[in-house]
Structure formats: structure tokens, C-alpha cells
C-alpha atoms as a PDB file:
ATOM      1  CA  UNK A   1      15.207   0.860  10.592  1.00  0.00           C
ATOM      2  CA  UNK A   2      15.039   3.668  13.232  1.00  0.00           C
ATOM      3  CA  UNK A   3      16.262   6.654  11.007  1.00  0.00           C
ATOM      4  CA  UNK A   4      13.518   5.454   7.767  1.00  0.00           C
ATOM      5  CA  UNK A   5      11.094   5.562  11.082  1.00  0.00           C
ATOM      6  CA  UNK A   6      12.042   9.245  11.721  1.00  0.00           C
ATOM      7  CA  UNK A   7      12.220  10.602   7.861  1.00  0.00           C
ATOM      8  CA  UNK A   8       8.187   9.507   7.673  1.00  0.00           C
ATOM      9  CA  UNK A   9       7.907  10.883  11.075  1.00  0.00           C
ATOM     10  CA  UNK A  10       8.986  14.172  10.314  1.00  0.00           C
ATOM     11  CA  UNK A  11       7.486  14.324   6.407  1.00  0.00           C
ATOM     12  CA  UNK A  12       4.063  13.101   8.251  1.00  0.00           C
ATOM     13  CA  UNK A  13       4.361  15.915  11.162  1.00  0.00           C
ATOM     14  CA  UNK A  14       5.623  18.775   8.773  1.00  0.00           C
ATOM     15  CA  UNK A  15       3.474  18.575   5.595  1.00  0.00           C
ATOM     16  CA  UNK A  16       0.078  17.831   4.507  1.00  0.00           C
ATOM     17  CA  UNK A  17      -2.059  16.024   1.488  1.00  0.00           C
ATOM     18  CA  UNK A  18      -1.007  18.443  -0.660  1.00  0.00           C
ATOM     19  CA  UNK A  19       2.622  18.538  -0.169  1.00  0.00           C
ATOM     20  CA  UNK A  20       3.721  15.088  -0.659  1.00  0.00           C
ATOM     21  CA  UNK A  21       3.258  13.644  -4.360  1.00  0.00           C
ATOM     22  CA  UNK A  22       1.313  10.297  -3.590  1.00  0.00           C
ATOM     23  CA  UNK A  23      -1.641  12.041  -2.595  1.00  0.00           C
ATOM     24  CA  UNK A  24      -5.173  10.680  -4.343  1.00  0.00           C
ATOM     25  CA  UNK A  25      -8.331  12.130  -3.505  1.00  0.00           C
ATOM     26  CA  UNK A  26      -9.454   8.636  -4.887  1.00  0.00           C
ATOM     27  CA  UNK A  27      -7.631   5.867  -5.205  1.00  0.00           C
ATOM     28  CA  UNK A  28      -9.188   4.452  -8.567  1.00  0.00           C
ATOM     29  CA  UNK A  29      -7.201   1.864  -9.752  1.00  0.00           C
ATOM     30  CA  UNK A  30      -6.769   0.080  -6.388  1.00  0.00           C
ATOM     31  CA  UNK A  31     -10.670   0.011  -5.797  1.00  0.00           C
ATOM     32  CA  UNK A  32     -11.078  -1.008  -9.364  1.00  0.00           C
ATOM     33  CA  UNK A  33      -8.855  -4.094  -8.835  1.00  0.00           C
ATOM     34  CA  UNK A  34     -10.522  -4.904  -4.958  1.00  0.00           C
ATOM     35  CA  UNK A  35     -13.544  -4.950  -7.025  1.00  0.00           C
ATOM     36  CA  UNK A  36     -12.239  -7.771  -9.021  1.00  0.00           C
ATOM     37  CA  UNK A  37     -11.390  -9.970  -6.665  1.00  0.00           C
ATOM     38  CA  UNK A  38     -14.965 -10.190  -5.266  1.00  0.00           C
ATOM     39  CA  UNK A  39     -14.287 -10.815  -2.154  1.00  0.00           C
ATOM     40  CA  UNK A  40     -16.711 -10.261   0.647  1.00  0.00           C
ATOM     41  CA  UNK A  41     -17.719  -7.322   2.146  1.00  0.00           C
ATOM     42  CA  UNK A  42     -16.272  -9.042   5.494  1.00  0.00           C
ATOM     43  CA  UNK A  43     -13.182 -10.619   4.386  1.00  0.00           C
ATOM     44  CA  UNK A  44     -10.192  -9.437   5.766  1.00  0.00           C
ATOM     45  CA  UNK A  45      -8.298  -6.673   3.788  1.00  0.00           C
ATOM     46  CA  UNK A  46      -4.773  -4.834   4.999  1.00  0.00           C
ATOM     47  CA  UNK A  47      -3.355  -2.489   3.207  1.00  0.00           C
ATOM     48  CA  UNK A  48       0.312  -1.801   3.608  1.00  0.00           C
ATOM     49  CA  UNK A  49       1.818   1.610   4.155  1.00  0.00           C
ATOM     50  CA  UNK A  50      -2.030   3.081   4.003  1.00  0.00           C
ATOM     51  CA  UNK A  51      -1.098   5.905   6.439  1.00  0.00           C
ATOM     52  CA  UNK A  52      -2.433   8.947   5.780  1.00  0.00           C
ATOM     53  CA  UNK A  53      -4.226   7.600   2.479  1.00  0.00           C
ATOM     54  CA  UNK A  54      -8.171   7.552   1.394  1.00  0.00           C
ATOM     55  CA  UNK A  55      -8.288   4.013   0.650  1.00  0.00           C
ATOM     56  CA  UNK A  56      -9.592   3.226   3.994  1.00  0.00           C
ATOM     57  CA  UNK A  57     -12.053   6.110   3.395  1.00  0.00           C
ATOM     58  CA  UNK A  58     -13.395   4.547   0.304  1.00  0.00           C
ATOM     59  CA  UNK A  59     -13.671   0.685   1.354  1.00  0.00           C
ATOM     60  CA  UNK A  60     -15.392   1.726   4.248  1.00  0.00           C
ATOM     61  CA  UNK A  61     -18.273   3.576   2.193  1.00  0.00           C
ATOM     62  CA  UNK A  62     -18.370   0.619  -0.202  1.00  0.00           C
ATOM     63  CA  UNK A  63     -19.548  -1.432   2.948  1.00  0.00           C
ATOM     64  CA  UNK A  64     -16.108  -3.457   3.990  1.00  0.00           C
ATOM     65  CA  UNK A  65     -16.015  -3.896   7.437  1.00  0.00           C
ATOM     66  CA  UNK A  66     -12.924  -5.404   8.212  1.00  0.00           C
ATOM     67  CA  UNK A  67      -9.795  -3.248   7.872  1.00  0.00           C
ATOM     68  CA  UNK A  68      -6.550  -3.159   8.817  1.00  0.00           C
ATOM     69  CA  UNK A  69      -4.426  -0.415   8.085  1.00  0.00           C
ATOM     70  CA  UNK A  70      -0.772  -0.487   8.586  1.00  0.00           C
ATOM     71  CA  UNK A  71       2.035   2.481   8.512  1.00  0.00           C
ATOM     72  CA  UNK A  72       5.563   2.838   9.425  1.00  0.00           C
ATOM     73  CA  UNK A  73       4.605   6.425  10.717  1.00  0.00           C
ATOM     74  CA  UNK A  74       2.201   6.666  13.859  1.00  0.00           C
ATOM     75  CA  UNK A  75       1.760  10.298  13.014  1.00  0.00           C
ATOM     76  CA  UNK A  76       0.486   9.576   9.378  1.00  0.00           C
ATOM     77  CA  UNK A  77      -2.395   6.776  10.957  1.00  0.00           C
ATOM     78  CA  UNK A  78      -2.849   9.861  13.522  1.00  0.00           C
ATOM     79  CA  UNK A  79      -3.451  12.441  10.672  1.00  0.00           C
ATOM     80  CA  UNK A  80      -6.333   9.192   9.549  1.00  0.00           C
ATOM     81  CA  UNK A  81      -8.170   8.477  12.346  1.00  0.00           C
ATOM     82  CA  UNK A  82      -8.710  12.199  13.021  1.00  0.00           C
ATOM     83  CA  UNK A  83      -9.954  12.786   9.231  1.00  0.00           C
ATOM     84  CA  UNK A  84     -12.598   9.399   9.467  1.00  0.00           C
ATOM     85  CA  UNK A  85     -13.782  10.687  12.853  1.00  0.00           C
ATOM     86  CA  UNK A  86     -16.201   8.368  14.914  1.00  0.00           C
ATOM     87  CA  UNK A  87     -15.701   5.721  11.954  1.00  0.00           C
ATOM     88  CA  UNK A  88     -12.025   5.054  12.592  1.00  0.00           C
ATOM     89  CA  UNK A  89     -13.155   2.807  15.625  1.00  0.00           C
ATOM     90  CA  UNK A  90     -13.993   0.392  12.468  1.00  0.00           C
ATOM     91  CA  UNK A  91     -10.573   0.022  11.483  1.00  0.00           C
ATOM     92  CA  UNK A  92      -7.771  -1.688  13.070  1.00  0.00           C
ATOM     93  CA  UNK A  93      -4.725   0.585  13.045  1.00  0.00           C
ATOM     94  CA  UNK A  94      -1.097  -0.952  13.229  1.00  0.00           C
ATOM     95  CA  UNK A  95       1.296   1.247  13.732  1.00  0.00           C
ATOM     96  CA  UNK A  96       4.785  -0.773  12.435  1.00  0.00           C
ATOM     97  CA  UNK A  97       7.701  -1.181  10.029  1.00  0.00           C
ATOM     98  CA  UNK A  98       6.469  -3.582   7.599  1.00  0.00           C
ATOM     99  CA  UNK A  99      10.108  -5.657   8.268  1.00  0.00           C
ATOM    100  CA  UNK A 100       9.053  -5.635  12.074  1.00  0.00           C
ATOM    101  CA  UNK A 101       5.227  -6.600  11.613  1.00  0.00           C
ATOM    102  CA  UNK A 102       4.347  -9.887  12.927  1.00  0.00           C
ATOM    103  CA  UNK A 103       0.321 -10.442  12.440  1.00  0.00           C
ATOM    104  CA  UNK A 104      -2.013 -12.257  14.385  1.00  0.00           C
ATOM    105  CA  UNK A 105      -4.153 -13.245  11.452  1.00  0.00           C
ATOM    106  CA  UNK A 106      -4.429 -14.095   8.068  1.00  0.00           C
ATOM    107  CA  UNK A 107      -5.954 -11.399   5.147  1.00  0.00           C
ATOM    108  CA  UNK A 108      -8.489 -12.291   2.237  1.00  0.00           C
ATOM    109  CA  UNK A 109      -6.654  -8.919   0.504  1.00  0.00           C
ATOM    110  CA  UNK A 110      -3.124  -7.429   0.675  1.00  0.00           C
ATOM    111  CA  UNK A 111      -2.876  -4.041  -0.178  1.00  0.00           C
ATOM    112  CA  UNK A 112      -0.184  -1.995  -0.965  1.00  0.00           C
ATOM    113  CA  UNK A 113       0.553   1.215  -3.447  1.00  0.00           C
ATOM    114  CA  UNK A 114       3.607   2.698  -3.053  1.00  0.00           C
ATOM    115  CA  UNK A 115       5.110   1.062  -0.118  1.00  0.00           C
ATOM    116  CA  UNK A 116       7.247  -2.211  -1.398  1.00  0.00           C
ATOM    117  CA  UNK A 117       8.935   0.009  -3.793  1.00  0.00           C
ATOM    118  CA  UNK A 118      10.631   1.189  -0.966  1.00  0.00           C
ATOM    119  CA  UNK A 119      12.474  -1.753  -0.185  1.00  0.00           C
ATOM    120  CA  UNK A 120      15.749  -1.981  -2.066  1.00  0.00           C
ATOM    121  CA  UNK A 121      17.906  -4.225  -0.665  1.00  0.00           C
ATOM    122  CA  UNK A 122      17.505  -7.834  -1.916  1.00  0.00           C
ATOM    123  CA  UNK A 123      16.879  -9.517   1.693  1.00  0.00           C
ATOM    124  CA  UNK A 124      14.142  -6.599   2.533  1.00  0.00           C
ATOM    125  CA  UNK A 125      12.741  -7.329  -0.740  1.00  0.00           C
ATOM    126  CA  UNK A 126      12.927 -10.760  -0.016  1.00  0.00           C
ATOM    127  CA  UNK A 127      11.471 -10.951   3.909  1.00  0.00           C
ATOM    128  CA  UNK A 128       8.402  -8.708   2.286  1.00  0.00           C
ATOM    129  CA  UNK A 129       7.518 -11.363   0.087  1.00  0.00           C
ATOM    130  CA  UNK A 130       8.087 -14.378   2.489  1.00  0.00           C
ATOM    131  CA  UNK A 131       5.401 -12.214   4.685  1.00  0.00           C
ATOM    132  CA  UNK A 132       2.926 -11.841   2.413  1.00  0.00           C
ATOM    133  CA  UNK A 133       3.330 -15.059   1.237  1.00  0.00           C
ATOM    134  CA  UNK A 134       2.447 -15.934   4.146  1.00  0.00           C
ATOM    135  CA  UNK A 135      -0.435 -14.173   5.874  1.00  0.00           C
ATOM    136  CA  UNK A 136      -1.869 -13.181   2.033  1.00  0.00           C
ATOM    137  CA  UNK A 137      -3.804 -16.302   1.800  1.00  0.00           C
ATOM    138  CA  UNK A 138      -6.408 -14.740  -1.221  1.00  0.00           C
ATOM    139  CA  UNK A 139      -5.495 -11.804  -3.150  1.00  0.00           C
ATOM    140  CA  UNK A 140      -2.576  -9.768  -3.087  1.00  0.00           C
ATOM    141  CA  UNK A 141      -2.794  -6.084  -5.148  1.00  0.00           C
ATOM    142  CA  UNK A 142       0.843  -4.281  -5.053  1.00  0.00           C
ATOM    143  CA  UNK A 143       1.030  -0.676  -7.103  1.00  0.00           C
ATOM    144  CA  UNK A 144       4.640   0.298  -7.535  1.00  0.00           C
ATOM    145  CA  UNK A 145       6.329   2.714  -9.990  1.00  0.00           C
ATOM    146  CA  UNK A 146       6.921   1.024 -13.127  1.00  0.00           C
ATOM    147  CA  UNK A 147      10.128   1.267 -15.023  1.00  0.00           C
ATOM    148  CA  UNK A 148       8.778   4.894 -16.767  1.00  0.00           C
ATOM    149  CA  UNK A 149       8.557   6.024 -12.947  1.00  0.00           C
ATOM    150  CA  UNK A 150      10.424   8.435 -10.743  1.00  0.00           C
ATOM    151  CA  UNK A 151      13.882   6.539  -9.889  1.00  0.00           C
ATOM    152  CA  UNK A 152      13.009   8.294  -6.207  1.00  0.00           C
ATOM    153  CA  UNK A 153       9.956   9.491  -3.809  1.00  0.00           C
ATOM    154  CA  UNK A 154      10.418  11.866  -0.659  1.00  0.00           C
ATOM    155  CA  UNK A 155      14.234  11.526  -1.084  1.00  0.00           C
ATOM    156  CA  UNK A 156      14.286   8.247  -0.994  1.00  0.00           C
ATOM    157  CA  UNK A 157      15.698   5.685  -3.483  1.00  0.00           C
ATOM    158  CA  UNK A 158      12.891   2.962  -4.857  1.00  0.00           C
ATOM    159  CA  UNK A 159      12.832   0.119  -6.533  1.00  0.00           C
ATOM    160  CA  UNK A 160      10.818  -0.069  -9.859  1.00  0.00           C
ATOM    161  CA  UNK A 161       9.122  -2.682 -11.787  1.00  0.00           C
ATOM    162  CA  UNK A 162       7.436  -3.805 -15.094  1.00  0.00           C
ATOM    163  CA  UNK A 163       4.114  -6.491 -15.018  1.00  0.00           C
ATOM    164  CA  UNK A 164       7.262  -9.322 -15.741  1.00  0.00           C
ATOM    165  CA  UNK A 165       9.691  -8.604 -13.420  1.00  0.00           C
ATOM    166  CA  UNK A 166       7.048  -8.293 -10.304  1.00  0.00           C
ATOM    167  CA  UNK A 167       5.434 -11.332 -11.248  1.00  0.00           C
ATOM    168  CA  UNK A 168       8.655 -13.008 -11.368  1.00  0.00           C
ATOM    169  CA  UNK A 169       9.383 -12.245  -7.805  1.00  0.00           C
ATOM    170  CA  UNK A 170       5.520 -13.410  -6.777  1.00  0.00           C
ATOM    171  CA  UNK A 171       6.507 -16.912  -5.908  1.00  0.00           C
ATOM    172  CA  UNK A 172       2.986 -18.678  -5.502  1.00  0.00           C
ATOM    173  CA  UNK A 173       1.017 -16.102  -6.540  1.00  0.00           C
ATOM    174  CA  UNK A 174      -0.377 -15.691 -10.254  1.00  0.00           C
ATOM    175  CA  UNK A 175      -0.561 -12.240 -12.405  1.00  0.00           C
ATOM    176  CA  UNK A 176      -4.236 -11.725 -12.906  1.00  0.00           C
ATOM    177  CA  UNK A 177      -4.112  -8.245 -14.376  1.00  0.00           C
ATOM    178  CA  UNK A 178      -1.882  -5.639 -14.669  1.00  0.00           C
ATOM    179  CA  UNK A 179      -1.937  -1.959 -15.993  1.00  0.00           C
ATOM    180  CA  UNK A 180       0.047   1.307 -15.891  1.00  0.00           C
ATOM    181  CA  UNK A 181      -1.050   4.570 -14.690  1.00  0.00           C
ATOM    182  CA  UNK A 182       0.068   8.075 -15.090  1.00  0.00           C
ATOM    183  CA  UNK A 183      -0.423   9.565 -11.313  1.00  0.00           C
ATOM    184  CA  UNK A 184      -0.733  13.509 -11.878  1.00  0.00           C
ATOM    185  CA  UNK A 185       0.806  14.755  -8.421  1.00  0.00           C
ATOM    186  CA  UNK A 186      -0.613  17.972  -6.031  1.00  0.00           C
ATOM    187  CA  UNK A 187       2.249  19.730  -7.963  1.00  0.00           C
ATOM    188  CA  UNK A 188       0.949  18.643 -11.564  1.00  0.00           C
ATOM    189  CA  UNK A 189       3.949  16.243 -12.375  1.00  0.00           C
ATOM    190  CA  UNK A 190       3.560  12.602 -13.629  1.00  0.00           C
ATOM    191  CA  UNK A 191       4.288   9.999 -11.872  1.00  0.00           C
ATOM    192  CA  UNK A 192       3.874   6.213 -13.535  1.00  0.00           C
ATOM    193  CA  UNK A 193       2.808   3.682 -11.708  1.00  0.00           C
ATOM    194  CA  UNK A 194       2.349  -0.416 -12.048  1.00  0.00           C
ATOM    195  CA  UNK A 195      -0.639  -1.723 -10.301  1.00  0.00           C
ATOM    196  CA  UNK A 196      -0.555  -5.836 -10.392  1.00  0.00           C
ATOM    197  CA  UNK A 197      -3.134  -7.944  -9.269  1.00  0.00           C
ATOM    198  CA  UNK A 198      -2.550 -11.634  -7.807  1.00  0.00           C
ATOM    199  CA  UNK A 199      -4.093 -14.538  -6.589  1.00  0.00           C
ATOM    200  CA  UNK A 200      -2.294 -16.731  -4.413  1.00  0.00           C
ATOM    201  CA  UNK A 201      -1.771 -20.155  -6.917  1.00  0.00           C
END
């Protein structure tokens, strides 16, 4: 997975927030839904393929204080820990491909918008959810573009999804909510997006 590795490398090291279209100065619908679950303010939350995004930023001002974010691209956690300052000693950063990560604990909360769409190829899709299935022992909150979405993002293909066909996948897991959301991009395009919560059965 070298040369995915060096395309979020180099879009990480040559752009900024407002150059790449998954930018959200605040990630509403993903702190709506981790305010659902109710979880603790010290449970354990990850959030997959966070990077360079405000999430952490957010949960950190709501009072959680145990964070992991992980990223495929050391430069975009780089780009993080530089913007939360003396506060991103709170967070535990992992810099990895989410097919390589191996973790040393379990998490109350698994995050991730916009990074399992990624994964196309049946036994990629299918390692992902063995993971999660895993090590997601609580809640698991996955935002992916829906069937109205972009068939691409930075180049890339993606995989999309509708509430059914997600939850299908989400062996031992059940569909607590679900909702669509138009995401207007920096460049003022639309973007629809799936955001499913689930709670491991």
C-alpha cells in the first residue's frame, strides 16, 4: 500500500484545509452521533483516518480525554499536532495504514468519516471490518458517501453506500441511526454523505 501512502503524502504536504473537499470547520453530525452514544468522557475513542481533521479539536473541548487519532499520512497528523499546540500531548497519534494497524487496546468508540470508503476491494473491505469488529467493543460511527455521492475523492475511486447495504456488511453490530448529509465543500460543491451509527450486538 506504499504508492496510496505517497498520494496522501504529497496531497497532505502540497495543499491545505481549504484545498481538499472534506474539510469541516465542525464536524456536526459526527459529534451529534458521539453524543448519542453517551459514553464517558474517559472511554476510549479512535477515530480512523482523522488526520488533519477538527474532530479531535472538538472532543477535546467537550472534555474527552482519551483519544486516539489514526492517519495513513504522518504529514496530515503533523499539520494536527502543530494546529492543537501544547494540547496535542493529550492525544495519542498513530501514524499507519488502517490494513497495517495492529492496536494494543480496545476502543469504547470507532470513528471514521470518509476513510472506509476508500477501501474497494472486497478483502480490504473485508479485513476493515474483521478489525473493527474486533477492537470496537462499544460503538462504532462510520460516515461514507452515500449512493447520491461523488463516485471519487482526491482521484481516488470509493466505495459508496446506502443505511441497508452498510448495515448489511456490519456483522455484529446493530444500525442505531442513520441520516444523510449534503457536505458543501471549500469550493461550494455538494458532496452527500451517509453517517451510520452502531452498537456492537
Amino acid at each position: 500500500m506504499e504508492s496510496i501512502k505517497k498520494h496522501w503524502e504529497t496531497v497532505y504536504k502540497n495543499k491545505g484545509p481549504h484545498q481538499v473537499s472534506w474539510t469541516q470547520s465542525k464536524p456536526h453530525s459526527s459529534l451529534e452521533l458521539i453524543g448519542q452514544s453517551k459514553i464517558p468522557k474517559n472511554a476510549p475513542i479512535i477515530d480512523i483516518g482523522g488526520g488533519d481533521s477538527r474532530l479531535v479539536d472538538h472532543l477535546l473541548m467537550e472534555g474527552f480525554t482519551n483519544i486516539s487519532v489514526l492517519d495513513i499520512s504522518g504529514k496530515a497528523l503533523e499539520k494536527a499536532r502543530l494546529r492543537l499546540g501544547v494540547l496535542a500531548k493529550e492525544v495519542t497519534w498513530i501514524e499507519s495504514d488502517i490494513l497495517d494497524f495492529k492496536p494494543t487496546q480496545t476502543y469504547d468508540l470507532w470513528h471514521d468519516r470518509a476513510a472506509f470508503h476508500f477501501l474497494t476491494k472486497t478483502e480490504h473491505i473485508q479485513k476493515y471490518l474483521n478489525l473493527s469488529a474486533e477492537f470496537a467493543v462499544n460503538h462504532m460511527i462510520l460516515g461514507t458517501f452515500s449512493t447520491d455521492g461523488p463516485l471519487k475523492c482526491s482521484g481516488l475511486e470509493i466505495s459508496q453506500y446506502n443505511s441497508h447495504t452498510l448495515s448489511e456488511i456490519m456483522v455484529g453490530f446493530d444500525r442505531i441511526s442513520s441520516k444523510t448529509e449534503n457536505h458543501t465543500t471549500p469550493f461550494d460543491t455538494i458532496q452527500n454523505f451517509l453517517f451510520c451509527h452502531f452498537k456492537k450486538a
